[in-house]
Protein backbone atom coordinates (compact mmCIF):
# COMPACT_ATOMS: atom_id res chain seq x y z
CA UNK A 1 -30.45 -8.16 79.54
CA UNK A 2 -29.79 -7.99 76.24
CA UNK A 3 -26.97 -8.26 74.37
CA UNK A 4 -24.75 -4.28 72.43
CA UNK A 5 -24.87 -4.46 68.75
CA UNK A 6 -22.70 -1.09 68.55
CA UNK A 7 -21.01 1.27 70.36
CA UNK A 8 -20.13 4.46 68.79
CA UNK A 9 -18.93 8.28 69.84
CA UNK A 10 -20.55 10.95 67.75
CA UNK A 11 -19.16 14.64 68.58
CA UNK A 12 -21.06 17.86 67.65
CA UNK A 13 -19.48 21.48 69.16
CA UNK A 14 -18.11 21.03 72.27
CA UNK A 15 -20.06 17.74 73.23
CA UNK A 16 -19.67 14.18 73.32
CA UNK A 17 -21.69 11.10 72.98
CA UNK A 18 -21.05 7.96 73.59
CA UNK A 19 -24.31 5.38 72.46
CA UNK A 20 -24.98 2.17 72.92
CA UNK A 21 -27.32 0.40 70.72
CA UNK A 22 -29.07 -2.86 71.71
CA UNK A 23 -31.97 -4.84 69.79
CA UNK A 24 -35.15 -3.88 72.19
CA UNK A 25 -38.35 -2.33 71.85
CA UNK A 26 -37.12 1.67 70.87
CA UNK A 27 -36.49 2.83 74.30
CA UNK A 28 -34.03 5.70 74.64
CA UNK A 29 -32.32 6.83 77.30
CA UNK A 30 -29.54 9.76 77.80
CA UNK A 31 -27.20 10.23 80.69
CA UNK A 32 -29.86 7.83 82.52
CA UNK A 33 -32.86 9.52 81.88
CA UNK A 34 -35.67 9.25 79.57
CA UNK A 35 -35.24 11.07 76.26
CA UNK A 36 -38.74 13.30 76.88
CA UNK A 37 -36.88 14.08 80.48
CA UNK A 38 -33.48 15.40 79.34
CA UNK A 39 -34.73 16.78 75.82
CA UNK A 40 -37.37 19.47 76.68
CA UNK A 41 -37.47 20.81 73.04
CA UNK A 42 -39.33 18.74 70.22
CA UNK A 43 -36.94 19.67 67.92
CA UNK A 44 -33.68 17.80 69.63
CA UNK A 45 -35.81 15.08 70.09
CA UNK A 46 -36.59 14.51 66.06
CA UNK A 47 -32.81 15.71 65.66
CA UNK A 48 -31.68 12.40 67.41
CA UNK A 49 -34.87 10.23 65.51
CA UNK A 50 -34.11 11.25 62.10
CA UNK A 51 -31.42 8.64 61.62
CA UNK A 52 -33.84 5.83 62.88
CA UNK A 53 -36.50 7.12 61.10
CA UNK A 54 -34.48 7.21 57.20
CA UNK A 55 -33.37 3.76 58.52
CA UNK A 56 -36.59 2.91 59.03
CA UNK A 57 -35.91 0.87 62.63
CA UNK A 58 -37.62 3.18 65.08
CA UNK A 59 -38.82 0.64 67.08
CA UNK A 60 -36.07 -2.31 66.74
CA UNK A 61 -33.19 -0.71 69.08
CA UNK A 62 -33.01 0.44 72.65
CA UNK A 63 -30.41 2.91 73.12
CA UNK A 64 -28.12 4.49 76.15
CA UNK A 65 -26.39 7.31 75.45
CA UNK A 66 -23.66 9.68 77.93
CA UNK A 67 -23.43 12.92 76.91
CA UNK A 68 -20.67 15.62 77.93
CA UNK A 69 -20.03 18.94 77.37
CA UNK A 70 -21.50 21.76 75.36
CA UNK A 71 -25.57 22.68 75.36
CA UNK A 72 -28.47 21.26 74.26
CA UNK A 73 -28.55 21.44 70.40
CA UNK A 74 -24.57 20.41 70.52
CA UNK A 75 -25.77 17.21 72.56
CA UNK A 76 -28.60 16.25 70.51
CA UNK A 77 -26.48 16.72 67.23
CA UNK A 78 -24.03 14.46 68.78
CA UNK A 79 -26.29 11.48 70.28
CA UNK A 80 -27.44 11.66 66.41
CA UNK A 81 -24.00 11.16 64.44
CA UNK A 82 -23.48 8.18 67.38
CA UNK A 83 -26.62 6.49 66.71
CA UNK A 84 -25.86 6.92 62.98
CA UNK A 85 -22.78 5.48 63.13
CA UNK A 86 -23.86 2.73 64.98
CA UNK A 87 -26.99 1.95 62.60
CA UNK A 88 -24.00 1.52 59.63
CA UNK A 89 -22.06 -1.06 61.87
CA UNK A 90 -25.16 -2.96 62.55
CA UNK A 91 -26.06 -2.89 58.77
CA UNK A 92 -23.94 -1.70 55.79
CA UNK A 93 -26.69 -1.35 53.70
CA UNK A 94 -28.05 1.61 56.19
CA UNK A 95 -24.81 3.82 54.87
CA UNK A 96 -26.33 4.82 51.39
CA UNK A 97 -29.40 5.78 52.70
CA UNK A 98 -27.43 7.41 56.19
CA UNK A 99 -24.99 9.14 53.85
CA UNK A 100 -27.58 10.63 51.74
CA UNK A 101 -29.30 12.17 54.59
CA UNK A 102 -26.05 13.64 55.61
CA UNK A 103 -26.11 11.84 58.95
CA UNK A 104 -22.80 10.63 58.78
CA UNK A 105 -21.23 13.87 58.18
CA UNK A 106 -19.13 15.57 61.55
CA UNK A 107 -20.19 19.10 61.60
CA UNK A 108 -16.87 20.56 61.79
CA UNK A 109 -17.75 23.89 63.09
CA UNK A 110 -16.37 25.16 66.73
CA UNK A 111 -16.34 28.51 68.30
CA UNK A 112 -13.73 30.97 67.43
CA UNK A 113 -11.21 32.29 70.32
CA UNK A 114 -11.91 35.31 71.72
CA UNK A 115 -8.85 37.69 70.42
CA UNK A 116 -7.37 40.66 72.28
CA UNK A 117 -7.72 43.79 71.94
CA UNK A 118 -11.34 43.15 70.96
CA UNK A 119 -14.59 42.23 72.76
CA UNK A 120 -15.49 39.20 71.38
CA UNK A 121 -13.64 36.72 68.16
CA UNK A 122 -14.83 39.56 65.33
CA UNK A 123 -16.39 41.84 67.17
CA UNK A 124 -14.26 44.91 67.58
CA UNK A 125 -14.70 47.80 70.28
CA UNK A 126 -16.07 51.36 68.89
CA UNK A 127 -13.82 52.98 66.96
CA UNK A 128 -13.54 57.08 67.88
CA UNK A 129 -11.35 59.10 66.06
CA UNK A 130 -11.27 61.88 68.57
């Protein structure tokens, strides 16, 4: 078994991730299952390599990662802020290049609250003046 380097929460919408990163051979898993298993769509799976990739350590870590909440591209947004965060407490030279790439940025945005009076958070029901 071998030994965490880093464990980090990223957070992304409504989800959160909590990753593990160990030195291996680039194995990744998510809630237990293989990352070709849980991510159908290519493009979460490059979302979640891009930080290993600008890094350039694709194959040096194995990671675990538990993922709650939200959908899809929320959970894949957040595995990758966690696995960039983690890559910049293994190595602090990693943050320049991580920083520039805008991986260690939290994407602030969450849904607005529905309001009354109104179908939706903007969205407002058909006005009729007679």
């Amino acid at each position: 078994m071998s030994k965490v380097l880093a464990r980090t929460v990223g957070r992304r919408k409504s989800a959160v991730a909590r990753v593990q990163l160990e030195s291996g051979k680039g194995t990744i898993h998510i809630n237990r299952r293989e990352i070709d298993d849980y991510f159908s769509r290519i493009a979460h799976k490059r979302l979640l390599l891009e930080p290993l990739e600008a890094a350039g350590v694709v194959d040096q870590y194995d990671i675990q990662a538990n993922v709650r909440g939200g959908g899809l591209s929320g959970q894949a947004g957040a595995v990758q802020l966690a696995i960039a965060r983690a890559l910049e407490k293994i190595n602090e030279d990693f943050r320049t290049i991580l920083k520039q790439g805008g991986f260690l940025t939290r994407d602030a945005r969450e849904v607005e609250r529905k309001k009354y009076g109104q179908p939706g958070a903007r969205k407002r029901f058909q006005f009729s003046k007679r």
